[in-house]
PDB file of N, CA and C in Angstrom:
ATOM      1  N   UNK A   1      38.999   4.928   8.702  1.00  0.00           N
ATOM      2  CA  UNK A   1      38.207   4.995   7.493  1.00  0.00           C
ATOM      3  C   UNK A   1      37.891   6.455   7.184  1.00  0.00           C
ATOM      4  N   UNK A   2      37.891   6.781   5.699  1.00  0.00           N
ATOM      5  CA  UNK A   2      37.743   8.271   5.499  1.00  0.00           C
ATOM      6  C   UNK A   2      36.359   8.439   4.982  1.00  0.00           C
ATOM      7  N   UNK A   3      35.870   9.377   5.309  1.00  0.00           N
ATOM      8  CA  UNK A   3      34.403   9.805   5.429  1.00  0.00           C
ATOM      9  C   UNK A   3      34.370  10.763   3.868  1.00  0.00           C
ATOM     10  N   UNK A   4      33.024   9.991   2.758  1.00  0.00           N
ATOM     11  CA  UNK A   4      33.073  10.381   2.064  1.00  0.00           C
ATOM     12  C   UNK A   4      32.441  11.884   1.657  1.00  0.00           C
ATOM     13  N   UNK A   5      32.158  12.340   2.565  1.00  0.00           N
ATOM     14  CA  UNK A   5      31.425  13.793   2.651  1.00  0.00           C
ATOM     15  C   UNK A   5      32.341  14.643   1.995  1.00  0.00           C
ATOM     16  N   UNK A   6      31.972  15.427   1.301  1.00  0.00           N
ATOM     17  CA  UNK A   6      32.883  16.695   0.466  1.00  0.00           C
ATOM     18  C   UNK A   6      33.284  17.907   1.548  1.00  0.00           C
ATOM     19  N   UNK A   7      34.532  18.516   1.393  1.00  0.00           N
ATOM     20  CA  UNK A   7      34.737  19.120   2.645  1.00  0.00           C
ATOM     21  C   UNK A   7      33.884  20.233   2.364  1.00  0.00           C
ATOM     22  N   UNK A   8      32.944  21.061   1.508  1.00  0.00           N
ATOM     23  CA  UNK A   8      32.012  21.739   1.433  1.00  0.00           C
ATOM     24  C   UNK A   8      31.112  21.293   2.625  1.00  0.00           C
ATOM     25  N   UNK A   9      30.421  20.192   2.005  1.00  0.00           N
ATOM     26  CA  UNK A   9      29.055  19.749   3.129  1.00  0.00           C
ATOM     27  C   UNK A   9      29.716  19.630   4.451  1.00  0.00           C
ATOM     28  N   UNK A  10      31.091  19.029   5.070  1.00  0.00           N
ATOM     29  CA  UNK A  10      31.128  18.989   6.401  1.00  0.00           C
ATOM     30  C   UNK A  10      31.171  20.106   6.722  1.00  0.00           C
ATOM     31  N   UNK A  11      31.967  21.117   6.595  1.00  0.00           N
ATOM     32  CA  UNK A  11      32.280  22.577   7.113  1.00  0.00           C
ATOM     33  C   UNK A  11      30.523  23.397   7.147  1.00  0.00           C
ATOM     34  N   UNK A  12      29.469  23.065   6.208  1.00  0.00           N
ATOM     35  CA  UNK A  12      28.371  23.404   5.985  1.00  0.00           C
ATOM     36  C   UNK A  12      27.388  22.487   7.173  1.00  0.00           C
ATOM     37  N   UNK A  13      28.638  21.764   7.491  1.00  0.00           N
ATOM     38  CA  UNK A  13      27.172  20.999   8.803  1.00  0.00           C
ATOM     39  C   UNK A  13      26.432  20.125   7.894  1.00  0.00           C
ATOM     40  N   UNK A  14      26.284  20.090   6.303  1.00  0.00           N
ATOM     41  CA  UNK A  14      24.848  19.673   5.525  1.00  0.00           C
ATOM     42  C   UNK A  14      25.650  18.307   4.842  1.00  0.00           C
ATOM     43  N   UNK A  15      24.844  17.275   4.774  1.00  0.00           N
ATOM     44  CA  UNK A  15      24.433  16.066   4.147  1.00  0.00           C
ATOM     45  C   UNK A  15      23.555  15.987   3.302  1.00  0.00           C
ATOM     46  N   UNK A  16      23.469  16.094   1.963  1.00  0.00           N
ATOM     47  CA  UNK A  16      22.118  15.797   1.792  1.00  0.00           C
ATOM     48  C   UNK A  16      22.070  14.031   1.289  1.00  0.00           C
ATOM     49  N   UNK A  17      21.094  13.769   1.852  1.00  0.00           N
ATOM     50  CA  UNK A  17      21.158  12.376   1.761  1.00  0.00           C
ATOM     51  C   UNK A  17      19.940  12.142   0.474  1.00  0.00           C
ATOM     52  N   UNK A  18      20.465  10.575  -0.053  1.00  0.00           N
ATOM     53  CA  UNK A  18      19.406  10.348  -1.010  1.00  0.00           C
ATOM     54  C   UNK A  18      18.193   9.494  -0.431  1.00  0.00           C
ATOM     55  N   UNK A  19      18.065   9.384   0.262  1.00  0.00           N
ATOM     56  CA  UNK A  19      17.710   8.104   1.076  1.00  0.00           C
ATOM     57  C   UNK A  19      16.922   8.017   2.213  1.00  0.00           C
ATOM     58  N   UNK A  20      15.843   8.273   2.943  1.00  0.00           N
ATOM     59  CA  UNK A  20      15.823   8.341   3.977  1.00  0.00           C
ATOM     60  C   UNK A  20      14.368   6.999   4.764  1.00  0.00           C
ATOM     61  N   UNK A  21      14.911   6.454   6.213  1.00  0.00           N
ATOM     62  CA  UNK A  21      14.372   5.763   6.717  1.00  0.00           C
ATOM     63  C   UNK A  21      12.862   6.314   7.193  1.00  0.00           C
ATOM     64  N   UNK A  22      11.664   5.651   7.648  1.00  0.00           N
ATOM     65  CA  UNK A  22      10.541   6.263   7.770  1.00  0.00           C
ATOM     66  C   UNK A  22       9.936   7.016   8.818  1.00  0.00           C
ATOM     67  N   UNK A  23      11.089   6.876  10.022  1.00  0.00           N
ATOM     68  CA  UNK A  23      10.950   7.703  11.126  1.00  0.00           C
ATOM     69  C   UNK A  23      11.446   9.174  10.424  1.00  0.00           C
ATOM     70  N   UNK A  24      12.743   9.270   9.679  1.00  0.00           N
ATOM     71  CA  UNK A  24      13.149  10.312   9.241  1.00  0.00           C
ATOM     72  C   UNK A  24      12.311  11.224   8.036  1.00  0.00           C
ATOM     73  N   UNK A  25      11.554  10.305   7.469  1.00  0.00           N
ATOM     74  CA  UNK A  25      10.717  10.667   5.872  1.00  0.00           C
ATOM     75  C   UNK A  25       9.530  11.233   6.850  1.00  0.00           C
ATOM     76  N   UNK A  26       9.133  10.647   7.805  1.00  0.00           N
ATOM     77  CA  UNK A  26       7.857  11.125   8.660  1.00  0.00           C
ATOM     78  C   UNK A  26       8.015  12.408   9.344  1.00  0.00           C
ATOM     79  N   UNK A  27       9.168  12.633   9.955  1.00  0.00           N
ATOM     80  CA  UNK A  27       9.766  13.855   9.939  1.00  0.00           C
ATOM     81  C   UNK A  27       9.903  15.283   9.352  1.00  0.00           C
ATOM     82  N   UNK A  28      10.559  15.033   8.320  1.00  0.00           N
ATOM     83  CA  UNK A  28      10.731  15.505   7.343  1.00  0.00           C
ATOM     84  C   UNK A  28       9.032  16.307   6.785  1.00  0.00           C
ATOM     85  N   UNK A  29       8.384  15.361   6.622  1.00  0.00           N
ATOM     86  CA  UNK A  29       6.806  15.559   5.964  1.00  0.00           C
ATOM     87  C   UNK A  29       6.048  16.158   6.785  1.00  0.00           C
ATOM     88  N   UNK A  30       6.399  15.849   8.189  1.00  0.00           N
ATOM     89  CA  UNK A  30       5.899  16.747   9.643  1.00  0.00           C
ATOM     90  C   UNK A  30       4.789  15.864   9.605  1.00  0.00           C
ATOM     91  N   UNK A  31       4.802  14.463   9.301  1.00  0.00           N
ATOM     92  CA  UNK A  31       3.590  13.740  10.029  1.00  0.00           C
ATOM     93  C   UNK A  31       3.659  12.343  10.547  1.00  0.00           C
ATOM     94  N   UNK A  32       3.099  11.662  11.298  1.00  0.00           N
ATOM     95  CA  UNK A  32       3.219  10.423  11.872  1.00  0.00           C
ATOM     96  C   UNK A  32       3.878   9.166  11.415  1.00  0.00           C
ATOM     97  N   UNK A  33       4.107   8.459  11.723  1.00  0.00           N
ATOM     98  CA  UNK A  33       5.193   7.767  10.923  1.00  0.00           C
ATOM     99  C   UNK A  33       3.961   6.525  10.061  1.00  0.00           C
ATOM    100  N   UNK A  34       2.795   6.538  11.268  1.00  0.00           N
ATOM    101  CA  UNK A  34       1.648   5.184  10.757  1.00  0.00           C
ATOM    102  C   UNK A  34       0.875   6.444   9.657  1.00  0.00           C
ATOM    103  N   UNK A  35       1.216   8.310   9.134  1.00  0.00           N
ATOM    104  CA  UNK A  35       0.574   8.583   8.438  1.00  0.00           C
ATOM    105  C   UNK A  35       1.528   8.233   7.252  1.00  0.00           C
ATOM    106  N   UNK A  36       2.258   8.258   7.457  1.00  0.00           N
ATOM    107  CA  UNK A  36       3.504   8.155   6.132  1.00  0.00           C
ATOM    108  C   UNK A  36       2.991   6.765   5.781  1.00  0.00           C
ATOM    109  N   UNK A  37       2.966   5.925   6.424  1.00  0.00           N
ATOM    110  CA  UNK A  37       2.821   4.009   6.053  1.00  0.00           C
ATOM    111  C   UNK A  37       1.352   4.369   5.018  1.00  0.00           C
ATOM    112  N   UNK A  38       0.277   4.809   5.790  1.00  0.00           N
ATOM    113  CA  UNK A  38      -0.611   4.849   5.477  1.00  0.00           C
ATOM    114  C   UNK A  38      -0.530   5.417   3.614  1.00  0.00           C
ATOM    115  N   UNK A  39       0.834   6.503   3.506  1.00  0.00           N
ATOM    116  CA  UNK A  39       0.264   7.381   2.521  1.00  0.00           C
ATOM    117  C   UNK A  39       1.049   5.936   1.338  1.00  0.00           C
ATOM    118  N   UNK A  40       2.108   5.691   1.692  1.00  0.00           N
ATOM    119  CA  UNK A  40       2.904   4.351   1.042  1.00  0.00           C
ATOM    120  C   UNK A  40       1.487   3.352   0.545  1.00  0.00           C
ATOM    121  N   UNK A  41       0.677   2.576   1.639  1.00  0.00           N
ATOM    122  CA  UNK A  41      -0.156   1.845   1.551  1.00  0.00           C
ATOM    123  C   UNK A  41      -1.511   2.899   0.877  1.00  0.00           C
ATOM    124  N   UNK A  42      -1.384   3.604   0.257  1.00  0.00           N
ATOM    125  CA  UNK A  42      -2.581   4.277  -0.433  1.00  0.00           C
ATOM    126  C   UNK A  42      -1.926   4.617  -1.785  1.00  0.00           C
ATOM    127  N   UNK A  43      -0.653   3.973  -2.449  1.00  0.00           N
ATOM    128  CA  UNK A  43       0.094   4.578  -3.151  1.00  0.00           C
ATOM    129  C   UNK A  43       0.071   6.299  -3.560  1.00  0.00           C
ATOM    130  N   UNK A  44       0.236   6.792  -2.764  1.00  0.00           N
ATOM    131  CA  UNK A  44       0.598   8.805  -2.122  1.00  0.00           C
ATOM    132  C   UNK A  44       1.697   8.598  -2.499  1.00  0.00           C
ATOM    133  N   UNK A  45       3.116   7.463  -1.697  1.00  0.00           N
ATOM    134  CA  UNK A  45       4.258   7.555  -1.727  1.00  0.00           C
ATOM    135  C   UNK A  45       4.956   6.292  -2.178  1.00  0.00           C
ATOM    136  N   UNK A  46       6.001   5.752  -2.736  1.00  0.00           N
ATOM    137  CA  UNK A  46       6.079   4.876  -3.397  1.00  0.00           C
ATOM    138  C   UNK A  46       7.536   4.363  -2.778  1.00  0.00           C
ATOM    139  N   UNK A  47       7.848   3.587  -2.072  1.00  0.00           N
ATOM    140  CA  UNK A  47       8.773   3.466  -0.621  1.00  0.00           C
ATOM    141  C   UNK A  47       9.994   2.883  -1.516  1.00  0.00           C
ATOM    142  N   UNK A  48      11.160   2.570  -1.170  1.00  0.00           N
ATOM    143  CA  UNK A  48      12.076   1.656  -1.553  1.00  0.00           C
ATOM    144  C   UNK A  48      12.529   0.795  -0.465  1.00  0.00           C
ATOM    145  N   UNK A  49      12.657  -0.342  -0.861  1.00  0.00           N
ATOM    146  CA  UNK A  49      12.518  -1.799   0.200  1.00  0.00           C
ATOM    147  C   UNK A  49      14.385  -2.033  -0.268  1.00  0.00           C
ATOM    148  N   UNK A  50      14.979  -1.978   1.103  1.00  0.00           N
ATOM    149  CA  UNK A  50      16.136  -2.729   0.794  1.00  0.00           C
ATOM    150  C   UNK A  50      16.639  -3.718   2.107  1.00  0.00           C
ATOM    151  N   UNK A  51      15.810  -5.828   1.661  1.00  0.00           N
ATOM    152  CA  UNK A  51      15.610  -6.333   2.926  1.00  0.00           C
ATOM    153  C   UNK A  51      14.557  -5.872   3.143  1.00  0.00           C
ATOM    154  N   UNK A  52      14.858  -5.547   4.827  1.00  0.00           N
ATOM    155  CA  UNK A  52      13.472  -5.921   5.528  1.00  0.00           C
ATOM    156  C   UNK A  52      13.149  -4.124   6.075  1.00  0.00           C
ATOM    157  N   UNK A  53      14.064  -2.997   5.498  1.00  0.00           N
ATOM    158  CA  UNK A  53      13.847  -1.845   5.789  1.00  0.00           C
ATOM    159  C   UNK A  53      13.360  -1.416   4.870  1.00  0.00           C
ATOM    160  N   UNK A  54      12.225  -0.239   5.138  1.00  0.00           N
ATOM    161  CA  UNK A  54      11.670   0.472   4.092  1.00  0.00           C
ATOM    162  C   UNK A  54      12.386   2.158   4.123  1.00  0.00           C
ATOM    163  N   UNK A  55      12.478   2.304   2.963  1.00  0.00           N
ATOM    164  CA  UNK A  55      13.408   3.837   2.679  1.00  0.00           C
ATOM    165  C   UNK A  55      12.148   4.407   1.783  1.00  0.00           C
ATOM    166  N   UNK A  56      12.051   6.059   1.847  1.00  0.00           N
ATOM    167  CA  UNK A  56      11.618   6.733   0.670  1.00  0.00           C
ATOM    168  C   UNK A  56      13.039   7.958   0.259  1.00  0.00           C
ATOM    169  N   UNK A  57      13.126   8.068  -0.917  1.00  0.00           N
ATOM    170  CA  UNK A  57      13.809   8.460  -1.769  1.00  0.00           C
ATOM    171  C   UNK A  57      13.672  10.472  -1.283  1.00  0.00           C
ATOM    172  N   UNK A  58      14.927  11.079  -1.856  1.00  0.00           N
ATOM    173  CA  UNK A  58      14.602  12.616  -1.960  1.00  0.00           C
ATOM    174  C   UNK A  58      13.607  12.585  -2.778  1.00  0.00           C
ATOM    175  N   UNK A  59      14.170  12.215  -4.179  1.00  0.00           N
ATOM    176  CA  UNK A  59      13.454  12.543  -4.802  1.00  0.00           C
ATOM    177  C   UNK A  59      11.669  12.358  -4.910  1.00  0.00           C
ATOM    178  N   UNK A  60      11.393  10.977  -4.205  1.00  0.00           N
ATOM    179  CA  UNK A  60       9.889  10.537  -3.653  1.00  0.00           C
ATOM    180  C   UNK A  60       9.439  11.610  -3.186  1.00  0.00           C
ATOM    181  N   UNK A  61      10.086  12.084  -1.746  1.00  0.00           N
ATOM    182  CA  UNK A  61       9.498  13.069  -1.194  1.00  0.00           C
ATOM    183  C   UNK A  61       9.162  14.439  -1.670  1.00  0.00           C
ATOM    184  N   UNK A  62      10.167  14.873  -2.507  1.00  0.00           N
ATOM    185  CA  UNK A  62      10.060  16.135  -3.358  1.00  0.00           C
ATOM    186  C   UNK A  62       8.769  16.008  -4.462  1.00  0.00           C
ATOM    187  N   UNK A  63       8.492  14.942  -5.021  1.00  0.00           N
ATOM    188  CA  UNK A  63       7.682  14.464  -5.868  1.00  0.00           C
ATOM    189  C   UNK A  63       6.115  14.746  -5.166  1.00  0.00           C
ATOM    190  N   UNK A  64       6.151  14.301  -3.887  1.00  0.00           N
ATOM    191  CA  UNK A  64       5.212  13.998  -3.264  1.00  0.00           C
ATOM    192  C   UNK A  64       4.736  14.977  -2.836  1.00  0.00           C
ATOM    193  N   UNK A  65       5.672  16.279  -2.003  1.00  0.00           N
ATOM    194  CA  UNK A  65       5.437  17.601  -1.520  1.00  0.00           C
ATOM    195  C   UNK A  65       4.861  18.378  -2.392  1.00  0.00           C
ATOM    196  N   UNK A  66       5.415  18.440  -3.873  1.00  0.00           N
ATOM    197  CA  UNK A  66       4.415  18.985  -5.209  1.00  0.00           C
ATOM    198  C   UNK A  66       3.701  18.687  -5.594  1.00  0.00           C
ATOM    199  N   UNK A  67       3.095  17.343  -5.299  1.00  0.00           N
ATOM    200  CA  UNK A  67       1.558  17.201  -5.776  1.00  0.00           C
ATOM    201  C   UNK A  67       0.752  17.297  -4.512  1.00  0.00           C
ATOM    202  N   UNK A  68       0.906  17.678  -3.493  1.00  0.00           N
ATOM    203  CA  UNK A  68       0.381  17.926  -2.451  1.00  0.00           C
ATOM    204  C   UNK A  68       0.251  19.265  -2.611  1.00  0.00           C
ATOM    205  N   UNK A  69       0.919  20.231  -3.251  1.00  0.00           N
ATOM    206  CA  UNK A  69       0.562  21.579  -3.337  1.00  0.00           C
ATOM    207  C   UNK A  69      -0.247  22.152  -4.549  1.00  0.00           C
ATOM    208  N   UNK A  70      -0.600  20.830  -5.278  1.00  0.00           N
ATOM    209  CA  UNK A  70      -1.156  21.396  -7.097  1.00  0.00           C
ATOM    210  C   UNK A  70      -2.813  21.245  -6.416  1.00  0.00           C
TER     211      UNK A  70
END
């Protein structure tokens, strides 16, 4: 199977993904994964459900990082 990555991003090491799971979004935000739930369950962050996994978006997070700085 061929890997749809552009040979830019592999040779760059970089992915950018649209998508990310809440261990990774918690990461990312540099905080706990029950603070991330918490910020979801306080509508802070606004999750995407696909099934029984919860995802937040780049764009969520980018959204989210700028009103955290206004």
């Amino acid at each position: 199977m061929r890997d749809s990555r552009s040979n830019e991003e592999m040779q760059q090491g970089v992915l950018l993904e649209l998508r990310f799971e809440v261990p990774e979004a918690a990461r990312i935000l540099r905080m706990s994964r029950a603070q991330l739930y918490n910020r979801i369950h306080d509508g802070a962050l606004k999750p995407q459900k696909d099934g029984a996994r919860t995802y937040v978006t780049r764009a969520e997070l980018e959204r989210y990082v700028e009103a955290c700085g206004r």
